[in-house]
C-alpha atoms as a PDB file:
ATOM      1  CA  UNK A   1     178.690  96.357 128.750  1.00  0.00           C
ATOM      2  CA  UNK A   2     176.936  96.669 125.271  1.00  0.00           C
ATOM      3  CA  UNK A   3     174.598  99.678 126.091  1.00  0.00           C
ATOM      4  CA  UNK A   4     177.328 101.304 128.214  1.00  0.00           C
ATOM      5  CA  UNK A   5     179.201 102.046 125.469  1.00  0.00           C
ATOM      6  CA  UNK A   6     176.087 103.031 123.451  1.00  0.00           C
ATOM      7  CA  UNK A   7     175.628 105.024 125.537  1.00  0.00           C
ATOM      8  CA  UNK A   8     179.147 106.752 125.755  1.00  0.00           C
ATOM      9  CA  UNK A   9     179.346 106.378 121.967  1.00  0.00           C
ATOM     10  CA  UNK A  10     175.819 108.495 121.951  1.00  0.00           C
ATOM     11  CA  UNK A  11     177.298 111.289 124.121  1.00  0.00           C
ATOM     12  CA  UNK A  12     180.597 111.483 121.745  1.00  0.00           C
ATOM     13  CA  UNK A  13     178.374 111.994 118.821  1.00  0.00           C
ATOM     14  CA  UNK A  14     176.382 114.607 120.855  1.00  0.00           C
ATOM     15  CA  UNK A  15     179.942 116.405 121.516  1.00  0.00           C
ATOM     16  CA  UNK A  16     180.529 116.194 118.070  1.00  0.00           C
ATOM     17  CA  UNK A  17     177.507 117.557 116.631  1.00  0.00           C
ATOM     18  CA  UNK A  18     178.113 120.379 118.902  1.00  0.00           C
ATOM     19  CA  UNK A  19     181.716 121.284 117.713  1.00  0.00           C
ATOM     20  CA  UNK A  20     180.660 121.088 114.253  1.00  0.00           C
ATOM     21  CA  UNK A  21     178.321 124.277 115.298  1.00  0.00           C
ATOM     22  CA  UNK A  22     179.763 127.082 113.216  1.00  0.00           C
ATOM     23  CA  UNK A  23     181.732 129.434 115.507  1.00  0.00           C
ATOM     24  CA  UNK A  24     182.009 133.238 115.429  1.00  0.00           C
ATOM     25  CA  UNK A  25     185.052 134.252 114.112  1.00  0.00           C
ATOM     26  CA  UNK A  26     186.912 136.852 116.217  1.00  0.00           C
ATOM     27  CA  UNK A  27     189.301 138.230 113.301  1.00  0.00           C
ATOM     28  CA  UNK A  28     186.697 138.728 111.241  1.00  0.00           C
ATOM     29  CA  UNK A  29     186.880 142.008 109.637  1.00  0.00           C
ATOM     30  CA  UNK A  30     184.159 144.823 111.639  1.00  0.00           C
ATOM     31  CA  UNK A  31     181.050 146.053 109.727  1.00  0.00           C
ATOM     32  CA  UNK A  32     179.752 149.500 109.875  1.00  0.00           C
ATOM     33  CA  UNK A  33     176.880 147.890 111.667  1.00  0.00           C
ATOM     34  CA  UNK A  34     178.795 145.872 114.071  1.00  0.00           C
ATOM     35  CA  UNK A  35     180.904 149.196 114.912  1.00  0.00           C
ATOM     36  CA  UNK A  36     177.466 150.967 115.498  1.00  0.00           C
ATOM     37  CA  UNK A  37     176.377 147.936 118.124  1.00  0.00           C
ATOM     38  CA  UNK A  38     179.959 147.997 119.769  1.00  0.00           C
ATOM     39  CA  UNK A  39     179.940 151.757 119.930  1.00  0.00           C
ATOM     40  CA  UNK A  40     176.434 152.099 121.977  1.00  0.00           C
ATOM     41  CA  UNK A  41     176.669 148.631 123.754  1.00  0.00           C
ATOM     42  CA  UNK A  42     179.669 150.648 125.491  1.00  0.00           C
ATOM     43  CA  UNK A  43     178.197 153.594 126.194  1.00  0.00           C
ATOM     44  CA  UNK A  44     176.194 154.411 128.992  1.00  0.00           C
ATOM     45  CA  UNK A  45     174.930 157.116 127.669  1.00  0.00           C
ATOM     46  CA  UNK A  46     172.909 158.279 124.342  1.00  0.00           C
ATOM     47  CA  UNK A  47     174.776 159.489 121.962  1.00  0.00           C
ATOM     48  CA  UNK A  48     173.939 161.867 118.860  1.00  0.00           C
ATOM     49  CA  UNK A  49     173.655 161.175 115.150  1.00  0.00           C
ATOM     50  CA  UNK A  50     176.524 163.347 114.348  1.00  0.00           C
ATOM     51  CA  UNK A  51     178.641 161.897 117.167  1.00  0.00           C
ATOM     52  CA  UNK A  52     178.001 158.482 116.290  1.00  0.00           C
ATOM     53  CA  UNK A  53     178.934 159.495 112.657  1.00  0.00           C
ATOM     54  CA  UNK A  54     181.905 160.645 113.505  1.00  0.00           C
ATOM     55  CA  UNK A  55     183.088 158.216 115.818  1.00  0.00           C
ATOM     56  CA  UNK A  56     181.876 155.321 113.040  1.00  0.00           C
ATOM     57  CA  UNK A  57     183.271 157.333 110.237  1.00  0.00           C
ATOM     58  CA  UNK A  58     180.627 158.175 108.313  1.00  0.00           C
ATOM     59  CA  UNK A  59     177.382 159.687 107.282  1.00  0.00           C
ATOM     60  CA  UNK A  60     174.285 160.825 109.515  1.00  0.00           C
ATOM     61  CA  UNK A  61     172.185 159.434 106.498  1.00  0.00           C
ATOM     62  CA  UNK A  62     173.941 155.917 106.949  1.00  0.00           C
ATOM     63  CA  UNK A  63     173.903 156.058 110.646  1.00  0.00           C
ATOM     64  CA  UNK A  64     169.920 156.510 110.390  1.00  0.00           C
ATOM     65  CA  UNK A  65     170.200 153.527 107.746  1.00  0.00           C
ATOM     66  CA  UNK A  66     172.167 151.252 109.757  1.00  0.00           C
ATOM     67  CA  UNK A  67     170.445 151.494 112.911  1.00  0.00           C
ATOM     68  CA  UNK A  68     167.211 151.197 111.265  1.00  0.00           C
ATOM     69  CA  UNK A  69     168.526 147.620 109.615  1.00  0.00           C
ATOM     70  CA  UNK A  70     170.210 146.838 113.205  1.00  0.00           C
ATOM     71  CA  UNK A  71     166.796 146.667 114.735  1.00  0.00           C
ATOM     72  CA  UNK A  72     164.772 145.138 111.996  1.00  0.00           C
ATOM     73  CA  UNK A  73     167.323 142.405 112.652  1.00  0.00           C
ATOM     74  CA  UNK A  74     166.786 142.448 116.398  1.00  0.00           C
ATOM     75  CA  UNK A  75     162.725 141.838 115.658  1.00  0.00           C
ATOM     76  CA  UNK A  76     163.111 139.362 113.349  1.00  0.00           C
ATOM     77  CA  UNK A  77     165.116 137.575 115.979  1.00  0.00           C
ATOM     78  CA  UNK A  78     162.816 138.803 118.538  1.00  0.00           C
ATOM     79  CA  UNK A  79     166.214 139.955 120.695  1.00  0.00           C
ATOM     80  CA  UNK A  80     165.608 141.718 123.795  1.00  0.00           C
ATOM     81  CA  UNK A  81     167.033 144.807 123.145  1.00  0.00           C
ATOM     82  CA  UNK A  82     166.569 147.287 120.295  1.00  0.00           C
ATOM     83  CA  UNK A  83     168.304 150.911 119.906  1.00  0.00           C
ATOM     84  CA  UNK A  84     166.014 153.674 121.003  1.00  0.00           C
ATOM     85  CA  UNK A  85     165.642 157.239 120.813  1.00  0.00           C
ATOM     86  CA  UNK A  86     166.592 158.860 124.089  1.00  0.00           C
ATOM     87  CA  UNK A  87     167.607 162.521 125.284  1.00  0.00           C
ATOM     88  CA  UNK A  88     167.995 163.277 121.465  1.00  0.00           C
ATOM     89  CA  UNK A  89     170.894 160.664 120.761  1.00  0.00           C
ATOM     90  CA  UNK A  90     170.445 156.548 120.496  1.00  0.00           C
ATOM     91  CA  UNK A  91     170.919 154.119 123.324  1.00  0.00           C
ATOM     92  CA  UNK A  92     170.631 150.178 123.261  1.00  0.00           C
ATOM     93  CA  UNK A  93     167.985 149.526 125.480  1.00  0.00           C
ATOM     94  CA  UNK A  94     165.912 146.397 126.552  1.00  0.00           C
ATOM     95  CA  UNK A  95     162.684 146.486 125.478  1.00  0.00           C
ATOM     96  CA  UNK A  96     160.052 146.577 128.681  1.00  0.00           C
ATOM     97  CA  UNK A  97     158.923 143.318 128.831  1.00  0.00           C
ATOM     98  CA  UNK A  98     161.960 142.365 130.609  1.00  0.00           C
ATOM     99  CA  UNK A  99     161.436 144.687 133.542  1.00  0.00           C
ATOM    100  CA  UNK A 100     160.182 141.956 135.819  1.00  0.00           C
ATOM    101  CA  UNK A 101     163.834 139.856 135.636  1.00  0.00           C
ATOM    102  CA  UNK A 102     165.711 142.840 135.529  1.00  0.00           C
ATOM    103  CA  UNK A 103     164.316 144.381 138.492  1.00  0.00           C
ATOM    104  CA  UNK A 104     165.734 141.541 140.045  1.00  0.00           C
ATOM    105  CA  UNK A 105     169.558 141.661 138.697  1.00  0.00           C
ATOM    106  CA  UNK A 106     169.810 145.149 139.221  1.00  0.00           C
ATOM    107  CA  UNK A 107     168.102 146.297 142.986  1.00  0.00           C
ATOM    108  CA  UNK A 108     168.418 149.641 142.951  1.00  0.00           C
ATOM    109  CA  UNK A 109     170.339 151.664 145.367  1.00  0.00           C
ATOM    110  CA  UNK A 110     167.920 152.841 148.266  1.00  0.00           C
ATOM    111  CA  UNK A 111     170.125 156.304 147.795  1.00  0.00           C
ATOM    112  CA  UNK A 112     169.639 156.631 144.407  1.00  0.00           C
ATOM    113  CA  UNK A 113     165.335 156.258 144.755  1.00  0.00           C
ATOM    114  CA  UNK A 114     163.663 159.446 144.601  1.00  0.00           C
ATOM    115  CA  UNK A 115     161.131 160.379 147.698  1.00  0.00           C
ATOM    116  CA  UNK A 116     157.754 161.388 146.710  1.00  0.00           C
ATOM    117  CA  UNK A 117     158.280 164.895 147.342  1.00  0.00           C
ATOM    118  CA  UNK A 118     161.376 165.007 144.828  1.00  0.00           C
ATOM    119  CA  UNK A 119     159.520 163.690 142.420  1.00  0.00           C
ATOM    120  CA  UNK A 120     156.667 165.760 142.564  1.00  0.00           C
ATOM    121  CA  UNK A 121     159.384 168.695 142.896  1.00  0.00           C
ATOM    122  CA  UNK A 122     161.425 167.558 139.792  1.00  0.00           C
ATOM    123  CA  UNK A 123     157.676 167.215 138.099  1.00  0.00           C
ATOM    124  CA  UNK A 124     157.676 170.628 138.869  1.00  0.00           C
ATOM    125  CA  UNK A 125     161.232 171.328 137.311  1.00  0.00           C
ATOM    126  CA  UNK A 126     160.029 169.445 134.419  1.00  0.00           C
ATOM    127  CA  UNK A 127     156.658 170.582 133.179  1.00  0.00           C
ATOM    128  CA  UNK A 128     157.387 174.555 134.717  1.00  0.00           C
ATOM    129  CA  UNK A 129     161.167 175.010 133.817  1.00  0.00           C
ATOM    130  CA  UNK A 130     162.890 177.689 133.830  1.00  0.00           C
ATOM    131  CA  UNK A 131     161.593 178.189 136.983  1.00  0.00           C
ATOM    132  CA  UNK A 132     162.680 179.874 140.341  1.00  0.00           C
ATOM    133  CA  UNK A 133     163.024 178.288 143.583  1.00  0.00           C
ATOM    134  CA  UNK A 134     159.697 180.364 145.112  1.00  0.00           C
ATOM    135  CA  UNK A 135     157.417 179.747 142.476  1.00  0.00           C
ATOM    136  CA  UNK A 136     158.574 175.551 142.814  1.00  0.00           C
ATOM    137  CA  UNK A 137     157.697 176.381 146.971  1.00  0.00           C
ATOM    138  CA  UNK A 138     154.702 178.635 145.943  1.00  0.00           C
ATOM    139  CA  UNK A 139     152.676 174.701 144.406  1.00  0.00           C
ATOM    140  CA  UNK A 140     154.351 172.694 146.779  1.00  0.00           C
ATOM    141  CA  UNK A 141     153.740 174.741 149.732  1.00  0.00           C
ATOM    142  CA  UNK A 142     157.010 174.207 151.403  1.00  0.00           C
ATOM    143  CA  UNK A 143     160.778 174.581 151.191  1.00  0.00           C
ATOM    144  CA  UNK A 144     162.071 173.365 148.516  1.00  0.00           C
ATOM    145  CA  UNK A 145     165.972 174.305 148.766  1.00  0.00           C
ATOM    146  CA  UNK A 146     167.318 171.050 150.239  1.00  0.00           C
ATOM    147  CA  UNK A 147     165.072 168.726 147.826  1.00  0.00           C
ATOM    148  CA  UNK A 148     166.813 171.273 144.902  1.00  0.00           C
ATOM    149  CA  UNK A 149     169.888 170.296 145.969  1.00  0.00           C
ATOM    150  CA  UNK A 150     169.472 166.956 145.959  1.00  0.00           C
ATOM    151  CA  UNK A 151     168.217 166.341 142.451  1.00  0.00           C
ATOM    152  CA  UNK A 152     171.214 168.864 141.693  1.00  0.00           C
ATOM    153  CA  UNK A 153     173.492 166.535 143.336  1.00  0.00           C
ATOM    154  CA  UNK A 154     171.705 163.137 141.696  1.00  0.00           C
ATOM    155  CA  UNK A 155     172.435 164.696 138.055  1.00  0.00           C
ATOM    156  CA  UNK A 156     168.441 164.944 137.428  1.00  0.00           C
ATOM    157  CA  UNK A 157     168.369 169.381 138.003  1.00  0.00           C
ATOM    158  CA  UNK A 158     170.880 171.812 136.966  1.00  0.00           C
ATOM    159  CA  UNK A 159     171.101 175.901 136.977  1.00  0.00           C
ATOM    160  CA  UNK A 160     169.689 177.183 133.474  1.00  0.00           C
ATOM    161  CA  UNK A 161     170.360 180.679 133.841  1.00  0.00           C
ATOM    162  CA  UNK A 162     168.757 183.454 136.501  1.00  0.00           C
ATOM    163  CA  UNK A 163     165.460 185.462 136.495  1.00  0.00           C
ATOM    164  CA  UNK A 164     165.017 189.220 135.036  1.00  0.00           C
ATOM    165  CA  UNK A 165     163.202 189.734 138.601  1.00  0.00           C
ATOM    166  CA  UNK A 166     164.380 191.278 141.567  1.00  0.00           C
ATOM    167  CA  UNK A 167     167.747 189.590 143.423  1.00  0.00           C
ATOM    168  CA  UNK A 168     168.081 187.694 139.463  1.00  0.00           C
ATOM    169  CA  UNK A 169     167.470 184.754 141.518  1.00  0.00           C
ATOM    170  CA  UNK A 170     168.480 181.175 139.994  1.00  0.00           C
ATOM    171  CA  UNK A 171     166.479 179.447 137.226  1.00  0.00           C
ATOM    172  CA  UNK A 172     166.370 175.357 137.174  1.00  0.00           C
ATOM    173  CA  UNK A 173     166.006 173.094 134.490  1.00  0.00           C
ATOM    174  CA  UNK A 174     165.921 169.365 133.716  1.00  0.00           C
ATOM    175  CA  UNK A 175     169.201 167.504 132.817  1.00  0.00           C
ATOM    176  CA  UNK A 176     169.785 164.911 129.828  1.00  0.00           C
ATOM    177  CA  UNK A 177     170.269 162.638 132.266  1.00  0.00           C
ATOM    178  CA  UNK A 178     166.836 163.759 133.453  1.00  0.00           C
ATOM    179  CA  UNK A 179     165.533 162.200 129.766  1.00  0.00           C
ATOM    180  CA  UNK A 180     167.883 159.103 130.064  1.00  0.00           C
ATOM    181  CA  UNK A 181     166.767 158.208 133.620  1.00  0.00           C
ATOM    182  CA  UNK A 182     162.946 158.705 132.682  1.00  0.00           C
ATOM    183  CA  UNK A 183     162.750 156.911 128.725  1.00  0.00           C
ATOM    184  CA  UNK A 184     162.344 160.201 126.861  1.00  0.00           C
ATOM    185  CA  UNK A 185     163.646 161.778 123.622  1.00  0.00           C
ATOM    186  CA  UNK A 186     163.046 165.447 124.370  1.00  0.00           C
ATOM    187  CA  UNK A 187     160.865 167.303 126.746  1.00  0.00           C
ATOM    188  CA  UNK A 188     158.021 167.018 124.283  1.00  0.00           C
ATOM    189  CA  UNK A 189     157.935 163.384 125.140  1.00  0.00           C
ATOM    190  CA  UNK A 190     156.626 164.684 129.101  1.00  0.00           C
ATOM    191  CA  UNK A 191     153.106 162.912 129.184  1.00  0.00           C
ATOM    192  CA  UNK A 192     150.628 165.352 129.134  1.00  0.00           C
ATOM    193  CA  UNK A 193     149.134 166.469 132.629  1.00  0.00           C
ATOM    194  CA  UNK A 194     146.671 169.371 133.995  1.00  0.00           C
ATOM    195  CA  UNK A 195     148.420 172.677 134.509  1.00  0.00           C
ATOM    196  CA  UNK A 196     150.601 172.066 137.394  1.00  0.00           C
ATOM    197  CA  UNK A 197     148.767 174.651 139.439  1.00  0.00           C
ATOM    198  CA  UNK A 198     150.531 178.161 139.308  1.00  0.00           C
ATOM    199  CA  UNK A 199     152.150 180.155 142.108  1.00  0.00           C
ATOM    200  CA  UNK A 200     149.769 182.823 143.475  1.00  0.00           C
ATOM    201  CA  UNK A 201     150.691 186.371 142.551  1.00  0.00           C
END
């Protein structure tokens, strides 16, 4: 009987210690800060300097400032995440070592995986663009229209503009969802490669 209710009196204390834990306050008044982490834990896309300023209410200088604190606080609490440079704007991101678990939560869509012949034609886009349609079939050697279309319809390709050549056929180019989906900041982020070979004359 004795160390039964030891033992429930040890549990009560347990509960207790725990509801003494302090509590985050829900009516506390927002920081810039915490309106920066709101603001891009939201958004699924990056967004700019000058749109997070205005949205926030304040300076690009502070934004820079803020977001710079934000993840010295996220290291020194070694989160997960940190906020990233990405297609020109910032994006909370988790940091790469995660990729093994989150591979498993999120099981990509088998429509939304990329063959190897539209990557290597969105390669193409990428390290050649503004390009034509003939001179992306001209390295790969084979129609390219349908794969085009594809990427088009995935958000990765879009129509930049046309040729001065004959017919002023259609010029592609890379999306910013392009630099989302693939971790980069701005073209000049592509890794560096050989010379994609060129289309014959």
């Amino acid at each position: 009987m004795t160390e039964e209710h030891e033992d429930h009196t040890e549990t009560q204390t347990d509960i207790e210690e725990q509801t003494d834990l302090p509590q985050a306050n829900p009516d506390a008044e927002p920081t810039v800060e915490s309106v920066i982490e709101a603001v891009l834990f939201a958004s699924d896309e990056s967004l700019t300097e000058a749109r997070l300023a205005n949205i926030v209410e304040t300076s690009v200088k502070q934004i820079r400032r803020h977001i710079k604190n934000l993840n010295d606080k996220y290291q020194a609490n070694n989160n997960a995440f940190r906020i990233e440079q990405i297609a020109g704007g910032y994006q909370m991101l988790t940091l790469s070592g995660y990729n093994h678990w989150l591979k498993k939560l999120l099981r990509v869509r088998s429509d939304s995986k990329l063959s190897p012949a539209a990557l290597e034609t969105l390669a193409i886009i990428a390290y050649k663009q503004p390009v034509i349609r003939v001179d992306i079939e001209a390295i790969r050697g084979v129609a390219a229209g349908e794969i085009i279309r594809s990427l088009m319809y995935k958000g990765l390709v879009k129509i930049v503009g046309r040729a001065e050549v004959l017919g002023r056929p259609m010029l592609y180019g890379t999306t910013k969802k392009f630099l989302e989906v693939f971790g980069l900041n701005s073209l000049k982020d592509l890794p560096k490669i050989e010379e994609l070979k060129k289309p014959a004359s």
